[in-house]
C-alpha atoms as a PDB file:
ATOM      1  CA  UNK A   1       2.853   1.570  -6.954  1.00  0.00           C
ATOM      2  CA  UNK A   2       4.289   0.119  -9.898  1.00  0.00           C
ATOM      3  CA  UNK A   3       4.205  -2.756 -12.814  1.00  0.00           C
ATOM      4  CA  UNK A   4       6.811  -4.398 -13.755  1.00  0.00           C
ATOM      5  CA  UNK A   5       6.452  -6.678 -16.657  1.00  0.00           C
ATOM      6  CA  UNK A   6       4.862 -10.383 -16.427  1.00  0.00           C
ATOM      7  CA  UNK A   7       4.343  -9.073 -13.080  1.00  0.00           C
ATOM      8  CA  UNK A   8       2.539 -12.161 -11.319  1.00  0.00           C
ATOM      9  CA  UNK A   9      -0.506 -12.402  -8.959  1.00  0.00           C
ATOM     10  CA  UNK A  10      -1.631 -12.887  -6.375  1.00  0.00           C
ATOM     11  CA  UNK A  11      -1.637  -9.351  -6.393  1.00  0.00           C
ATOM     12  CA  UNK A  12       0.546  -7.751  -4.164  1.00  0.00           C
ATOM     13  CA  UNK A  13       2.305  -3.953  -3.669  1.00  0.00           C
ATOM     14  CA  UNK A  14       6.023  -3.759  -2.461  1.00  0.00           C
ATOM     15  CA  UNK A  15       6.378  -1.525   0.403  1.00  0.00           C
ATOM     16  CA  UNK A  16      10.072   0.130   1.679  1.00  0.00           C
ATOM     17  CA  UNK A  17      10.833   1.862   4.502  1.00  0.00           C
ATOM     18  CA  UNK A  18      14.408   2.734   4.604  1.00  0.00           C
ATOM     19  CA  UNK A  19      16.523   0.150   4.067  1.00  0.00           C
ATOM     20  CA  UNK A  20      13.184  -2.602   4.839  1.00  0.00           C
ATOM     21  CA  UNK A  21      11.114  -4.142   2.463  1.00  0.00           C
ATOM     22  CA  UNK A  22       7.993  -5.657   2.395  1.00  0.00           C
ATOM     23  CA  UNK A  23       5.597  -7.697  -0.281  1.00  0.00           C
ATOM     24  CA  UNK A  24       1.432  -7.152   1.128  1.00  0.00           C
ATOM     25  CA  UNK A  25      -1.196  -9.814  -0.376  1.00  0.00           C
ATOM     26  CA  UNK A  26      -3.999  -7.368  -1.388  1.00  0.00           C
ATOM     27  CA  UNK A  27      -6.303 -10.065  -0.576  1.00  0.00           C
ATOM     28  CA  UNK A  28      -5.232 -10.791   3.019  1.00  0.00           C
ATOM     29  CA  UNK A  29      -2.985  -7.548   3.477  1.00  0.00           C
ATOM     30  CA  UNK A  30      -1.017 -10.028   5.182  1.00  0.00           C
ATOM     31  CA  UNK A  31       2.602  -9.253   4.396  1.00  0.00           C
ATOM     32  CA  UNK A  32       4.167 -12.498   2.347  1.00  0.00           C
ATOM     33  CA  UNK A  33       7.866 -11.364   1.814  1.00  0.00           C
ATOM     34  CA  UNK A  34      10.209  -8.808   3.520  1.00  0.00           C
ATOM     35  CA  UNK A  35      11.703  -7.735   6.780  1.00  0.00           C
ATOM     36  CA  UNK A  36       9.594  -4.379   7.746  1.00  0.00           C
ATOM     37  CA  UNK A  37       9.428  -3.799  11.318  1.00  0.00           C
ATOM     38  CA  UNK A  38       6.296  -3.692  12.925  1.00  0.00           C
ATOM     39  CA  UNK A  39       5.641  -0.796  13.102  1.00  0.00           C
ATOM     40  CA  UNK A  40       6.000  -0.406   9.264  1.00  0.00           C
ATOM     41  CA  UNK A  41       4.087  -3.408   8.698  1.00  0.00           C
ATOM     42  CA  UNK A  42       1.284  -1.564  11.175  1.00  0.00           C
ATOM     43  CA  UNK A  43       0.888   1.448   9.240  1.00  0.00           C
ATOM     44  CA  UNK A  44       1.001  -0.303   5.664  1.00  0.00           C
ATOM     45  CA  UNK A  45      -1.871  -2.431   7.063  1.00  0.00           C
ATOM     46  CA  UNK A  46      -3.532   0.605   7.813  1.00  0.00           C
ATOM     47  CA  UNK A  47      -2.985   2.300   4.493  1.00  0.00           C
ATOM     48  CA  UNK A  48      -3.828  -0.692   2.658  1.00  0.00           C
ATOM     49  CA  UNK A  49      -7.324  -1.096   4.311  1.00  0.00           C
ATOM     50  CA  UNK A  50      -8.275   2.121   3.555  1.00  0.00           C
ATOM     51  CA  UNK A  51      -7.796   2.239  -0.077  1.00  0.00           C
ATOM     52  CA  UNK A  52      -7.840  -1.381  -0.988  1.00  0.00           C
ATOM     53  CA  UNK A  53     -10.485  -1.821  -3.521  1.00  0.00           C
ATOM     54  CA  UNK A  54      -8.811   1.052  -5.437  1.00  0.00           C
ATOM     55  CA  UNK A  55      -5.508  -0.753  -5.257  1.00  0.00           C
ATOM     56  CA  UNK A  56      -7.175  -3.967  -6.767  1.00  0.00           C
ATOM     57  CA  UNK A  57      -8.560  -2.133  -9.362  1.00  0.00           C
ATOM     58  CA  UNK A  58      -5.194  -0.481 -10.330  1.00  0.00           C
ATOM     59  CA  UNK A  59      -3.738  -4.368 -10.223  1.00  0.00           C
ATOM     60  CA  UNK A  60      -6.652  -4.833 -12.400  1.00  0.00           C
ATOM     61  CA  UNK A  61      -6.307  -2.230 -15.065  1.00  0.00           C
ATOM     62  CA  UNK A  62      -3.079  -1.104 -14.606  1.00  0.00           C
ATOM     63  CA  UNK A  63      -3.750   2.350 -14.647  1.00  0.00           C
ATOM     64  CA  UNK A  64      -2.072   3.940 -11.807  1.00  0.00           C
ATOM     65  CA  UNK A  65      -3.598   7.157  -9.783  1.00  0.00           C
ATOM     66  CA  UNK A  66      -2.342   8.858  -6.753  1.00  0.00           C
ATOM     67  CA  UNK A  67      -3.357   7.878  -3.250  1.00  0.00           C
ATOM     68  CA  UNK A  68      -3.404  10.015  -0.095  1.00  0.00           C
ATOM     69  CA  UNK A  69      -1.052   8.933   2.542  1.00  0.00           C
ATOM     70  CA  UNK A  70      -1.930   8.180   5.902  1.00  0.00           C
ATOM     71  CA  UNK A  71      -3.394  11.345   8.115  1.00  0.00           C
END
């Protein structure tokens, strides 16, 4: 996860896979912009629901930590 500057809410993380990109509301997880397969867009969901309230807080301070990936 990254900033870039006057980046602009709602908050949101970018996710790629491969050549696929997607943009995931962290208030819905519902995936706004992109062309991820389903599959993608499964497992992103997934991810996302786990460790949401940490990812709003990073949106919120914008101090980045590492999260675990998917078991």
């Amino acid at each position: 996860m990254f900033f870039k500057p006057k980046e602009h809410e709602p908050s949101h993380v970018h996710a790629l896979y491969g050549e696929y990109i997607g943009v995931f509301d962290l208030n819905t997880l519902e995936m706004t912009d992109g062309d991820l397969p389903k599959k993608a867009q499964s497992l992103v969901k997934e991810w996302l629901q786990i460790n949401s309230s940490k990812l709003q807080k990073m949106w919120d301070t914008q101090k980045i930590e590492k999260l675990p990936p998917l078991e």
